[in-house]
C-alpha atoms as a PDB file:
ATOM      1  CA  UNK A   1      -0.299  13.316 -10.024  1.00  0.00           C
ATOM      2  CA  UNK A   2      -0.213  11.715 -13.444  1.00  0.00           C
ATOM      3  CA  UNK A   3       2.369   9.247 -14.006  1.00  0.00           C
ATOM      4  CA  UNK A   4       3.750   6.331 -16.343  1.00  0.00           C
ATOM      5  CA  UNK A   5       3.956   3.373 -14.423  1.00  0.00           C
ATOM      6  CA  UNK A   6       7.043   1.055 -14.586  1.00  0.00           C
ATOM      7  CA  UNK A   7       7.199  -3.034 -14.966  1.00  0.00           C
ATOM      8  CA  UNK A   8       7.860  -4.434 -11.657  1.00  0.00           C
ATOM      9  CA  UNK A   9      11.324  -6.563 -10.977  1.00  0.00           C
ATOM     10  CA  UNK A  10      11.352  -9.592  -8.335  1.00  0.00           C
ATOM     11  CA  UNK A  11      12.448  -6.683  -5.308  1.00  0.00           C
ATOM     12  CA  UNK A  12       9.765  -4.438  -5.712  1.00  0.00           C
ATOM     13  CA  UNK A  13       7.026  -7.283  -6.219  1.00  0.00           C
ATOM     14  CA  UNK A  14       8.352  -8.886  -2.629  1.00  0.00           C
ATOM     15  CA  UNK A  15       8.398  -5.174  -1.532  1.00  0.00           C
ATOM     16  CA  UNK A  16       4.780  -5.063  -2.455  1.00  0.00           C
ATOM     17  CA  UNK A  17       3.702  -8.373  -0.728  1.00  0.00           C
ATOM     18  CA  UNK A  18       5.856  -7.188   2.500  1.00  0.00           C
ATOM     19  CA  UNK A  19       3.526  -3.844   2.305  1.00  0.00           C
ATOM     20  CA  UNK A  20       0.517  -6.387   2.195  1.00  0.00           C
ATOM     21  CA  UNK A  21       1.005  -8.640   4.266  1.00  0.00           C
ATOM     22  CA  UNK A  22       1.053 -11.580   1.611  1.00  0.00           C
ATOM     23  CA  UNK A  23       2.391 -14.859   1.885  1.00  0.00           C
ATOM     24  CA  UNK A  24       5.171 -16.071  -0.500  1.00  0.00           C
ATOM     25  CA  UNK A  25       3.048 -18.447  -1.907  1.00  0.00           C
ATOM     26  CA  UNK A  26      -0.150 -16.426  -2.215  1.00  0.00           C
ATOM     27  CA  UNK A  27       2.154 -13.374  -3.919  1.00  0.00           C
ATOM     28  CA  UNK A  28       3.631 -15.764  -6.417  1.00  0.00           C
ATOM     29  CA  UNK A  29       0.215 -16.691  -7.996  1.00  0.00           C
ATOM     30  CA  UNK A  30      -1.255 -13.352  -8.285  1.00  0.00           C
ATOM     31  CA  UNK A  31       2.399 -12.978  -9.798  1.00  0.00           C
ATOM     32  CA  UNK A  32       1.777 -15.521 -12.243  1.00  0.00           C
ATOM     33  CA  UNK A  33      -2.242 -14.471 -12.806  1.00  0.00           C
ATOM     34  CA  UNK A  34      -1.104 -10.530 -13.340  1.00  0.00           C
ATOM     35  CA  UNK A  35       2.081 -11.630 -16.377  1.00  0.00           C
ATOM     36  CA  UNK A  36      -1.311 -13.938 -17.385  1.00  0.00           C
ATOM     37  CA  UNK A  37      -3.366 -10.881 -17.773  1.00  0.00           C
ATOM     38  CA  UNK A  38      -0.739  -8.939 -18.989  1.00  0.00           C
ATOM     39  CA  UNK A  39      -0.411 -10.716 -21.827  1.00  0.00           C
ATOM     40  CA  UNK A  40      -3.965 -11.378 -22.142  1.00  0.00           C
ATOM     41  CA  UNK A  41      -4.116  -7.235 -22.962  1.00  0.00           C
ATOM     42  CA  UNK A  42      -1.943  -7.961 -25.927  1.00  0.00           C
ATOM     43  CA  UNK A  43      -4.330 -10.409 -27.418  1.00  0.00           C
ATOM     44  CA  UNK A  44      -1.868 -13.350 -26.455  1.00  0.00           C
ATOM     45  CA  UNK A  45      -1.967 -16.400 -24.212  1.00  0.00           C
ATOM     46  CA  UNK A  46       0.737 -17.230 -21.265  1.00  0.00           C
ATOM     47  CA  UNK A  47       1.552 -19.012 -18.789  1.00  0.00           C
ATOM     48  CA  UNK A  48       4.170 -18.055 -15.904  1.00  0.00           C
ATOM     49  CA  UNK A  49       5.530 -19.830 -13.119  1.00  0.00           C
ATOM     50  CA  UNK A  50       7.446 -17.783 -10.082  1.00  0.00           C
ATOM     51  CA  UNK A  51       9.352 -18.625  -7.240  1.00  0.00           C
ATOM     52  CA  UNK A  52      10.690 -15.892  -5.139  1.00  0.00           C
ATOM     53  CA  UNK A  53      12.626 -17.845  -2.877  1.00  0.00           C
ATOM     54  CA  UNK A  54      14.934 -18.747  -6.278  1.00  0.00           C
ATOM     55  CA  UNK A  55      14.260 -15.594  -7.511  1.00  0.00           C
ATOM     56  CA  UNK A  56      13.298 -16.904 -10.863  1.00  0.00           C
ATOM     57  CA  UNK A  57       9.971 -16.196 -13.235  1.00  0.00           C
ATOM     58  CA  UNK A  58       9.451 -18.793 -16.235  1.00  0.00           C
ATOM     59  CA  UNK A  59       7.241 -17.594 -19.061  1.00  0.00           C
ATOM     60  CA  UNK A  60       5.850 -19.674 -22.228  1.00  0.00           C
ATOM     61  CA  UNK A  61       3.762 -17.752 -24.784  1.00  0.00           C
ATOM     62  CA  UNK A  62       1.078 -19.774 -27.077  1.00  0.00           C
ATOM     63  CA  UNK A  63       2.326 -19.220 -30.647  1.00  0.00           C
ATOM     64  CA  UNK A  64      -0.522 -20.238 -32.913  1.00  0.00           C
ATOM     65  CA  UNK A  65      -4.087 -21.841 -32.352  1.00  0.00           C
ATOM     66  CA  UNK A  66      -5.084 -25.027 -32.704  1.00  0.00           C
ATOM     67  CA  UNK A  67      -3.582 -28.418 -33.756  1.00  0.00           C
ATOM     68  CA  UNK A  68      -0.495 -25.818 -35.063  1.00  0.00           C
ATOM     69  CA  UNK A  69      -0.078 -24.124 -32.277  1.00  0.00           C
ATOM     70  CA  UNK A  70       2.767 -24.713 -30.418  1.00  0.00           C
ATOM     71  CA  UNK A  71       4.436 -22.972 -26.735  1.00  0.00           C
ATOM     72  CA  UNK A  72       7.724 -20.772 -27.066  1.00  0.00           C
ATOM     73  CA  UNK A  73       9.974 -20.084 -23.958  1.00  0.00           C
ATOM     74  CA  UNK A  74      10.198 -16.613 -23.237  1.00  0.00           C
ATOM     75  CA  UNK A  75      13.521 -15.077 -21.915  1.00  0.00           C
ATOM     76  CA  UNK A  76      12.755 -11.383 -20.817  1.00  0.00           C
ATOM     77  CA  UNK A  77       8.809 -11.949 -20.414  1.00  0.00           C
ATOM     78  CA  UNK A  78       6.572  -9.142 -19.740  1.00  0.00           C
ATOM     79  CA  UNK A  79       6.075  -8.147 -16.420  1.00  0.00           C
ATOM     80  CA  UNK A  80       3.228  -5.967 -14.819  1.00  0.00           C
ATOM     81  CA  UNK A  81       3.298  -2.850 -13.681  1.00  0.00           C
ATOM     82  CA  UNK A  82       2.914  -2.227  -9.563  1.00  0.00           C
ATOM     83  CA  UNK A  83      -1.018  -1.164 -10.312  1.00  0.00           C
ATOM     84  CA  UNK A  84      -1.571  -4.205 -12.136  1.00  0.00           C
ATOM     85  CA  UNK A  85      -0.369  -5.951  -9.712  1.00  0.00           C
ATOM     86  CA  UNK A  86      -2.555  -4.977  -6.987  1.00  0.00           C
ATOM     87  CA  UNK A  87      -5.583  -5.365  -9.230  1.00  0.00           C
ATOM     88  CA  UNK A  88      -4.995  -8.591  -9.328  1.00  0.00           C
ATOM     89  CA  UNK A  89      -4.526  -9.052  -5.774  1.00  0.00           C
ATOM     90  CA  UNK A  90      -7.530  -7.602  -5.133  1.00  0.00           C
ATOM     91  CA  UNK A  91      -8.890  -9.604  -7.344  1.00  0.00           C
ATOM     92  CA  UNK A  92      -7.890 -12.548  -5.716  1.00  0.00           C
ATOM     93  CA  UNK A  93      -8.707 -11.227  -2.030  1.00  0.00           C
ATOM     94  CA  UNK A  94     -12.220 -10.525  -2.837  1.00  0.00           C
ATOM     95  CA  UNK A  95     -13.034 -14.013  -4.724  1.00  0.00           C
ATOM     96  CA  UNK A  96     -13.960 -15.562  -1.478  1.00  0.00           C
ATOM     97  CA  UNK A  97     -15.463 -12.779  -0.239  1.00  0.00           C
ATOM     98  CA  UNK A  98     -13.902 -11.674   3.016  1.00  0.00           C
ATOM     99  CA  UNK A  99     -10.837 -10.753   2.577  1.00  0.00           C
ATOM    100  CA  UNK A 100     -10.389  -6.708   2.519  1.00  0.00           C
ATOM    101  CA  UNK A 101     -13.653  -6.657   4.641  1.00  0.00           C
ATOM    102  CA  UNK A 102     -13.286  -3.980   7.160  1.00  0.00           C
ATOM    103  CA  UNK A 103     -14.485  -5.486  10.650  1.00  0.00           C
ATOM    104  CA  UNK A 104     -14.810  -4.729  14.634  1.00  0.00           C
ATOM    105  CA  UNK A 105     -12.551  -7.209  16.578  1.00  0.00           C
ATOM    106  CA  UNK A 106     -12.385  -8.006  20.605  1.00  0.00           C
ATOM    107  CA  UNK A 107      -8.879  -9.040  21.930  1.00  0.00           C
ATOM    108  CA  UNK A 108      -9.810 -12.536  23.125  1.00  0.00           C
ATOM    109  CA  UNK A 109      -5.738 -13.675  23.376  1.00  0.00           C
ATOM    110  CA  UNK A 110      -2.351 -13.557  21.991  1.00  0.00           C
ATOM    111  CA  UNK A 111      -0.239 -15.908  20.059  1.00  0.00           C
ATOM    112  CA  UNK A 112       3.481 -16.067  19.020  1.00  0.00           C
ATOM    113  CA  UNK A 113       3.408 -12.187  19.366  1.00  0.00           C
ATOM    114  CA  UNK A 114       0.037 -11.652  17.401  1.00  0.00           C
ATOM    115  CA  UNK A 115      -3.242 -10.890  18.848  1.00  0.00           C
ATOM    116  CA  UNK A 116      -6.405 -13.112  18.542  1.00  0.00           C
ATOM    117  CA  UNK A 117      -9.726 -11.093  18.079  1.00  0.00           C
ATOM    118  CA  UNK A 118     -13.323 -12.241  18.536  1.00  0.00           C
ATOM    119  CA  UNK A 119     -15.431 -11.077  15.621  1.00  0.00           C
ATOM    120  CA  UNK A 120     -19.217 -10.357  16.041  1.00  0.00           C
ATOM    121  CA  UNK A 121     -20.287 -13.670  14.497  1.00  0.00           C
ATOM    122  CA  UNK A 122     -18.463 -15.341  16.849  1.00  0.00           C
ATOM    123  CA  UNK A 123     -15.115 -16.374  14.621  1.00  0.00           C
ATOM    124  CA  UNK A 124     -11.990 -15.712  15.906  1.00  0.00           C
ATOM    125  CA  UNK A 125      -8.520 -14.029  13.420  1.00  0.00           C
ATOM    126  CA  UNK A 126      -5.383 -13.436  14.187  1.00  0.00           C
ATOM    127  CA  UNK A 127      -3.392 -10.717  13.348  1.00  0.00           C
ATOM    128  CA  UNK A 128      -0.010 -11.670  13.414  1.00  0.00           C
ATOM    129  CA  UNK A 129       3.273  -9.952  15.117  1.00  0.00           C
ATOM    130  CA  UNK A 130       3.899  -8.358  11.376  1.00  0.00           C
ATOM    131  CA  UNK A 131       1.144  -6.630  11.062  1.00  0.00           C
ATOM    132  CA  UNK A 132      -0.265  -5.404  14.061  1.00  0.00           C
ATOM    133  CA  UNK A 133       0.191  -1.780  13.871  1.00  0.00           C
ATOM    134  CA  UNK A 134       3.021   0.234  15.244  1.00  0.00           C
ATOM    135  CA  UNK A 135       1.649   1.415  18.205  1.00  0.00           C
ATOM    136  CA  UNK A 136       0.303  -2.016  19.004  1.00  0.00           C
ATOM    137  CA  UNK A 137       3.763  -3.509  18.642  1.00  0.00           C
ATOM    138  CA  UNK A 138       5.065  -1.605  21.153  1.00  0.00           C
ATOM    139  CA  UNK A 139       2.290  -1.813  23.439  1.00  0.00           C
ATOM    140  CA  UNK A 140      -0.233  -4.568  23.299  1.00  0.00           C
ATOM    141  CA  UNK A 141      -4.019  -4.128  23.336  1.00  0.00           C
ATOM    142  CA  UNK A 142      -5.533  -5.661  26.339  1.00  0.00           C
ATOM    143  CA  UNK A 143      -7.567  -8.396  26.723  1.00  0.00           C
ATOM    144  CA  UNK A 144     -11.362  -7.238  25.985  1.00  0.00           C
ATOM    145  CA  UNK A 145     -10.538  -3.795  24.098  1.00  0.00           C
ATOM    146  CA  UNK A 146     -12.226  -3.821  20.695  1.00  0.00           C
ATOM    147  CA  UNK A 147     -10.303  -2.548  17.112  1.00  0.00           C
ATOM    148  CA  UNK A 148     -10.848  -1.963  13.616  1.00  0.00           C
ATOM    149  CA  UNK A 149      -9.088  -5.117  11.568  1.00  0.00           C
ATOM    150  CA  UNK A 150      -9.066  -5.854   7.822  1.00  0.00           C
ATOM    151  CA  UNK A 151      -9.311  -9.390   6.740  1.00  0.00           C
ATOM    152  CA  UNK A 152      -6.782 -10.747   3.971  1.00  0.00           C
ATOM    153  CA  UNK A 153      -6.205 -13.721   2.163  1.00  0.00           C
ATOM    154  CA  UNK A 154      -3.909 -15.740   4.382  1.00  0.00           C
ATOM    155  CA  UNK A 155      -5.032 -18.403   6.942  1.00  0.00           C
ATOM    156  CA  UNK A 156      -2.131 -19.217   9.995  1.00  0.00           C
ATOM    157  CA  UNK A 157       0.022 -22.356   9.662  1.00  0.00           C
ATOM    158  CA  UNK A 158      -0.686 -23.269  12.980  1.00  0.00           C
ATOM    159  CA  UNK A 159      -4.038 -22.387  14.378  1.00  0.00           C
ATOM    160  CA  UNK A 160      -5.655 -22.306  10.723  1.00  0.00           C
ATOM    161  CA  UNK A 161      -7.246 -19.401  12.087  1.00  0.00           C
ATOM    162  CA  UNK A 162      -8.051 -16.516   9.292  1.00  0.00           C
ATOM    163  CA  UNK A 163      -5.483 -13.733   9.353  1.00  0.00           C
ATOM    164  CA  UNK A 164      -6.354  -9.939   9.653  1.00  0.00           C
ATOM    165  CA  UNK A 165      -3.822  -7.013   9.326  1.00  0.00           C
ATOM    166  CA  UNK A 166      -3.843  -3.724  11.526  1.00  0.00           C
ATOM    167  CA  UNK A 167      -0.983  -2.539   8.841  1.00  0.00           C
ATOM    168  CA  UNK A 168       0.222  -0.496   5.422  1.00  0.00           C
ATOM    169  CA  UNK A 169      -1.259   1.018   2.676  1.00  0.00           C
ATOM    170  CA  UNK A 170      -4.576  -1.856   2.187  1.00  0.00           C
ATOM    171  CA  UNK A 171      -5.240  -1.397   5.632  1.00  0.00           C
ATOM    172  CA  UNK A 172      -4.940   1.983   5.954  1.00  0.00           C
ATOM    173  CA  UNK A 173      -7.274   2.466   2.456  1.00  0.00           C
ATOM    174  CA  UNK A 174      -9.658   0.054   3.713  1.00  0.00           C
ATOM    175  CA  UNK A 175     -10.433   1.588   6.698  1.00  0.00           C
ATOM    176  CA  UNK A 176     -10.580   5.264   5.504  1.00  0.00           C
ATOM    177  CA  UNK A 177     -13.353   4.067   2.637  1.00  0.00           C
ATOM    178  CA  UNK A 178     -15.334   2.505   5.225  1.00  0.00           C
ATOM    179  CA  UNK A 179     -15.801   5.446   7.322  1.00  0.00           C
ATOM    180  CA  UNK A 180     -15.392   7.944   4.182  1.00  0.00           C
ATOM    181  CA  UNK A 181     -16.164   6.190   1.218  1.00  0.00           C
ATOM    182  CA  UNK A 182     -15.612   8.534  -1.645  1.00  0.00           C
ATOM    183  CA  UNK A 183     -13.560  10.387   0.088  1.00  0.00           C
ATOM    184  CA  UNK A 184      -9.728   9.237  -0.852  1.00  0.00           C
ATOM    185  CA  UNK A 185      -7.708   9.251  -4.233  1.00  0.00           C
ATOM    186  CA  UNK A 186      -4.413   8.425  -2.531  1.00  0.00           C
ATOM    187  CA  UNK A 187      -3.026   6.467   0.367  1.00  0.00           C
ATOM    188  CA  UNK A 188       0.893   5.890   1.218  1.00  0.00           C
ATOM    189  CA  UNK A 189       2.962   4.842   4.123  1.00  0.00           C
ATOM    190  CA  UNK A 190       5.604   4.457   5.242  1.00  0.00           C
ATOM    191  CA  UNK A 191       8.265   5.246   8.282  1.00  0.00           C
ATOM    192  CA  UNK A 192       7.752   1.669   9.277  1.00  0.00           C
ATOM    193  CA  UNK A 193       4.357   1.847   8.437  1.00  0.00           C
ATOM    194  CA  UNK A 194       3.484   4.417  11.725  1.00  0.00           C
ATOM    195  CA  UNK A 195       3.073   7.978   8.366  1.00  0.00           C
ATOM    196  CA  UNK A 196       0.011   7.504   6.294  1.00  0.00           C
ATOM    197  CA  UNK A 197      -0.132  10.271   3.666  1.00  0.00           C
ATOM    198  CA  UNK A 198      -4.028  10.472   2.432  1.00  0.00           C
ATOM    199  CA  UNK A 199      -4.989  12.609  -0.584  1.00  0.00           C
ATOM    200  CA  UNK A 200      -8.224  13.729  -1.267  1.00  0.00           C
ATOM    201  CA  UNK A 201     -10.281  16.787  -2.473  1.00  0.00           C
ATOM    202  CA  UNK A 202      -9.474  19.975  -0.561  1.00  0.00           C
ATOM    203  CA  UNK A 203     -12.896  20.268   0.966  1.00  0.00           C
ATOM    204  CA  UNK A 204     -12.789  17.151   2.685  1.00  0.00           C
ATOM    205  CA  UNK A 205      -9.447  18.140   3.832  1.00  0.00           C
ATOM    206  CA  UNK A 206     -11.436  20.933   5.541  1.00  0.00           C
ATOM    207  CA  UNK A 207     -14.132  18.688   6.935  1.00  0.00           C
ATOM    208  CA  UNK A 208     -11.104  16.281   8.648  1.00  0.00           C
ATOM    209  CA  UNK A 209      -9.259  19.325   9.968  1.00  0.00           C
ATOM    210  CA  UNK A 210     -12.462  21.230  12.047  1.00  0.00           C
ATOM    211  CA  UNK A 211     -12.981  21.208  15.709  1.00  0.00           C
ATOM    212  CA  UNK A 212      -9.132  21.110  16.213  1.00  0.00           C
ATOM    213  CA  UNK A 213      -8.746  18.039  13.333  1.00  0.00           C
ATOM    214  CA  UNK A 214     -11.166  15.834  15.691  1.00  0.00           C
ATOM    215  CA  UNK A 215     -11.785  13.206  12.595  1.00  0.00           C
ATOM    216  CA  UNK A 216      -8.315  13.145  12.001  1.00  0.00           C
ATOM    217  CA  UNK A 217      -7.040  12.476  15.602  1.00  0.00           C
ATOM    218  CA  UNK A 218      -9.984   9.493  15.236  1.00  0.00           C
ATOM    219  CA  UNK A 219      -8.620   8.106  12.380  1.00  0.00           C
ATOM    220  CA  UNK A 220      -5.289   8.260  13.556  1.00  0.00           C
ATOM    221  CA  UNK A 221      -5.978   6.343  17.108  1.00  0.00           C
ATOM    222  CA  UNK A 222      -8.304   3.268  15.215  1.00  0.00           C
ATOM    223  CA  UNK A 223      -5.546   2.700  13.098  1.00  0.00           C
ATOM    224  CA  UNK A 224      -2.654   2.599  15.436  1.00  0.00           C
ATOM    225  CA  UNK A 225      -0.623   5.360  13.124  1.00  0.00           C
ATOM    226  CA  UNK A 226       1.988   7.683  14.916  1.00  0.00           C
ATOM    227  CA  UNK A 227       1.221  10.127  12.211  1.00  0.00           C
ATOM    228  CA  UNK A 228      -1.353  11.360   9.213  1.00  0.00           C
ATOM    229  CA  UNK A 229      -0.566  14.094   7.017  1.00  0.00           C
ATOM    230  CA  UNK A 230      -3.620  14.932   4.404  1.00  0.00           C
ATOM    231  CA  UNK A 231      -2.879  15.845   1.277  1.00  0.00           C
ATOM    232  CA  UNK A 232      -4.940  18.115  -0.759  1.00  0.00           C
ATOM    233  CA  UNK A 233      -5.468  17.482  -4.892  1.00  0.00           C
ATOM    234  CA  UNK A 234      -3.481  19.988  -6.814  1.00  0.00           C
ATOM    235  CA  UNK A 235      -5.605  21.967  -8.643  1.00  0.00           C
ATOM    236  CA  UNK A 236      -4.041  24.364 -11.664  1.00  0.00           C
ATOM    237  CA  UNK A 237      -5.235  25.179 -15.613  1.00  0.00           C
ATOM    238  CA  UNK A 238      -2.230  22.663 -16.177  1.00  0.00           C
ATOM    239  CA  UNK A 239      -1.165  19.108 -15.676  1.00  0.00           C
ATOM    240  CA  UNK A 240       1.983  20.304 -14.347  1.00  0.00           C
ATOM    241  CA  UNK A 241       0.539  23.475 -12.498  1.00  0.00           C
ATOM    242  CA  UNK A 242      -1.882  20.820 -10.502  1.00  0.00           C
ATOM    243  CA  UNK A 243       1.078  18.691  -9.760  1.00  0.00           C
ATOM    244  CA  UNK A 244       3.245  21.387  -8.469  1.00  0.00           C
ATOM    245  CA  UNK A 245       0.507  23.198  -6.614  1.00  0.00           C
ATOM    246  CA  UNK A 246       0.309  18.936  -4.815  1.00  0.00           C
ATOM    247  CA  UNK A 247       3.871  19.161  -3.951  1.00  0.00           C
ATOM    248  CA  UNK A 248       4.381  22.371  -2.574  1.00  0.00           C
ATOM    249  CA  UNK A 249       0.682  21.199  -0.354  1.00  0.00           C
ATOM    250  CA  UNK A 250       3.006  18.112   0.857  1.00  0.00           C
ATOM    251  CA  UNK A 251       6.056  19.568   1.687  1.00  0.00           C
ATOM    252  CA  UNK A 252       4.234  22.432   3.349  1.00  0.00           C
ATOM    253  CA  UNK A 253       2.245  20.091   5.766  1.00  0.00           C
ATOM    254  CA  UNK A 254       4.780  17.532   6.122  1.00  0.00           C
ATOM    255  CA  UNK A 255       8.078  19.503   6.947  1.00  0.00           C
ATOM    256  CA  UNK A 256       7.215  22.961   6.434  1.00  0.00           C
ATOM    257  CA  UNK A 257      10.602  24.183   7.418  1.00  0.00           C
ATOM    258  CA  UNK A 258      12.109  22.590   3.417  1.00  0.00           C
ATOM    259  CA  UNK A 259      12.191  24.568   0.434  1.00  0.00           C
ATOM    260  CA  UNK A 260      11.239  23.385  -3.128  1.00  0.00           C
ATOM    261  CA  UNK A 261      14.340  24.411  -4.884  1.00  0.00           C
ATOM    262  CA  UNK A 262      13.677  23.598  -8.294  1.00  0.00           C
ATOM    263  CA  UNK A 263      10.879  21.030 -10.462  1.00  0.00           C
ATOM    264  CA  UNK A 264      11.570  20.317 -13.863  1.00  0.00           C
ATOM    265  CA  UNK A 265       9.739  17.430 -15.532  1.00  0.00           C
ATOM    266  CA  UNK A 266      12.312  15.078 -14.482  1.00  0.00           C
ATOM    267  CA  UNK A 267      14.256  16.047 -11.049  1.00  0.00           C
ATOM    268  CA  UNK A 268      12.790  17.646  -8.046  1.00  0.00           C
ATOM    269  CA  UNK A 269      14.763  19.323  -5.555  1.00  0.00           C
ATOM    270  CA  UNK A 270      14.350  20.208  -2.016  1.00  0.00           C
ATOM    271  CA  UNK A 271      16.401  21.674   0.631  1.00  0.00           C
ATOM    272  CA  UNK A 272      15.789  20.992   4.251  1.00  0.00           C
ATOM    273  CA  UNK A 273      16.492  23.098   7.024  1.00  0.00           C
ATOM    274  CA  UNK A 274      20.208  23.891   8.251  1.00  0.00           C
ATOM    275  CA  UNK A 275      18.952  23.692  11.888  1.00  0.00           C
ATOM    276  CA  UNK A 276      16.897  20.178  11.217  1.00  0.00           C
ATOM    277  CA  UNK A 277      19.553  17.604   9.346  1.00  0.00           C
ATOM    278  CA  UNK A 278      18.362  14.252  10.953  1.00  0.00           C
ATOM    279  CA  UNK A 279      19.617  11.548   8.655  1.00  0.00           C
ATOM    280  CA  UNK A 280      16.739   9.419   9.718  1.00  0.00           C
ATOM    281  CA  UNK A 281      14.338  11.865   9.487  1.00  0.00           C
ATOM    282  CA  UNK A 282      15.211  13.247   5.842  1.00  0.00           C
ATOM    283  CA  UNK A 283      15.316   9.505   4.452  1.00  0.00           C
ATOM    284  CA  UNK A 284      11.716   9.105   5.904  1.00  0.00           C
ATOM    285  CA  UNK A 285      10.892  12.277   4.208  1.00  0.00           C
ATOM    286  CA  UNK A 286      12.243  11.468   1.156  1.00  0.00           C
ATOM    287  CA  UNK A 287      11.099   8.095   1.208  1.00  0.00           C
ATOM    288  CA  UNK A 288       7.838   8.733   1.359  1.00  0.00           C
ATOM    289  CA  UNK A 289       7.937  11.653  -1.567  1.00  0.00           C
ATOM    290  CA  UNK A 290       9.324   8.776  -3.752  1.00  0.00           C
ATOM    291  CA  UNK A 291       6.416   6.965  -3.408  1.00  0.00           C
ATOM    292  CA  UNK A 292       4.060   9.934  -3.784  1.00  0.00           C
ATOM    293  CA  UNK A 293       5.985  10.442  -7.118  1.00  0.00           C
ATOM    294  CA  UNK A 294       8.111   7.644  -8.436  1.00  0.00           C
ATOM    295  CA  UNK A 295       8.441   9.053 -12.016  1.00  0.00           C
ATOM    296  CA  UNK A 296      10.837  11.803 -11.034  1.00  0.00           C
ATOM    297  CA  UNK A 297      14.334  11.451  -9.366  1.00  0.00           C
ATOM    298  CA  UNK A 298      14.366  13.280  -5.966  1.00  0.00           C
ATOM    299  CA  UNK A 299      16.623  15.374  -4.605  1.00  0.00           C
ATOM    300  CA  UNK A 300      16.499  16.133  -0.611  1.00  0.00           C
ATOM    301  CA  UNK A 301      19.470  17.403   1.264  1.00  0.00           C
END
């Protein structure tokens, strides 16, 4: 689904490091390096200094070259859009390279609600209470079982131990183009992390969905998700006829029951079933189509 992507505020960049398990710290310089680079595409030099706990960003653009050249304070600076943003962090995450690395862990202990796991090499990460996946919150691996853990960026005040996440969108993506690679063009969560939405080509959906959905039932039990719904590509002679053919594949397979009442370029709006009006559940649902398509204003009721 094409889209235009809007600048990010200081709520949805915190949302974004909450969905990726980043550190204040860590967030606020690839903050700082994305306005950097964002400026860099216009040809001009900035620097940026953020701190989320003050919820304040303070940007100074190089006005000139040379002995001339002077820095001017910028009052509504230019700020990144969410895709920009993530380069960067991935940028970041694979400087060092092992962060985003999809690896095999052995529960070896727990700590302050996380889990320690013993990597083949030997080393030992943490995944901490945060992002251990949803089933795993509830129920804790034991001692000796082995999962699927992707590295990120963050080391743990206390042990220094290298963190790992079993959580959200990254980890979710990560995995999938391990086992798949080529395979995805779209990952989303969301219901507390426990629905991961995955797009890709309509043969592959296929391939997940023989033998009763075996490879999806897989996927779903190494990741620790309640929940997967695939999502074909649209496919139409149109922009808009491939976008629409998307949606009405996403509401069919993840509450068949609703109605697509009306698209126009702007608005979309559904109706759910009279029989079927959980609040929670149609705020999940309509959550999750936000994020799927956060250039038109949604309508679910």
């Amino acid at each position: 689904m094409s889209k235009k992507h809007a600048r990010l505020d200081l709520p949805a960049i915190a949302a974004i490091g909450s969905e990726f398990g980043w550190p204040p710290r860590l967030l606020e310089m690839a903050v700082a390096n994305a306005i950097r680079l964002a400026y860099l595409d216009r040809a001009m030099t900035a620097e940026a200094d953020v701190n989320l706990a003050l919820g304040t960003i303070a940007v100074r653009r190089r006005n000139g070259g040379g002995p001339k050249g002077h820095w001017v304070d910028i009052d509504d600076p230019l700020m990144p859009t969410r895709p920009q943003l993530i380069h960067t962090m991935e940028l970041m995450q694979y400087g060092d390279g092992a962060p985003g690395r999809v690896v095999e862990g052995e529960v070896c202990g727990y700590q302050g609600g996380g889990v320690i796991y013993k990597l083949r090499e030997g080393r030992q990460v943490l995944v901490p209470e945060n992002l251990l996946s949803v089933v795993d919150s509830f129920h804790k691996p034991e001692c000796g079982s082995k999962q699927i853990l992707s590295l990120i960026a963050s080391t743990d005040d206390v042990s220094g131990l290298r963190q790992a996440t079993r959580r959200g969108r990254e980890f979710v993506a990560s995995v999938i183009e391990e086992f798949y690679p080529d395979c995805v063009s779209g990952v989303w969560t969301g219901a507390s992390n426990s629905w991961a939405v995955i797009r890709m080509k309509p043969e592959h959906v296929s391939a997940w969905l023989e033998k009763g959905g075996v490879n999806l039932k897989h996927m779903q039990t190494i990741m620790g998700l309640k929940r997967i719904t695939l999502l074909p590509e649209g496919r139409g002679n149109t922009a808009e006829e491939a976008f629409e053919n998307e949606l009405k594949h996403f509401v069919n397979n993840a509450w068949k029951a609703c109605v697509i009442r009306e698209v126009t370029p702007t608005l979309i709006r559904i109706y759910t079933p009279l029989d079927d009006q959980n609040p929670k559940k149609i705020r999940t649902f309509t959550s999750m189509l936000k994020k799927i398509i956060p250039d038109r204003e949604i309508s679910v009721r």
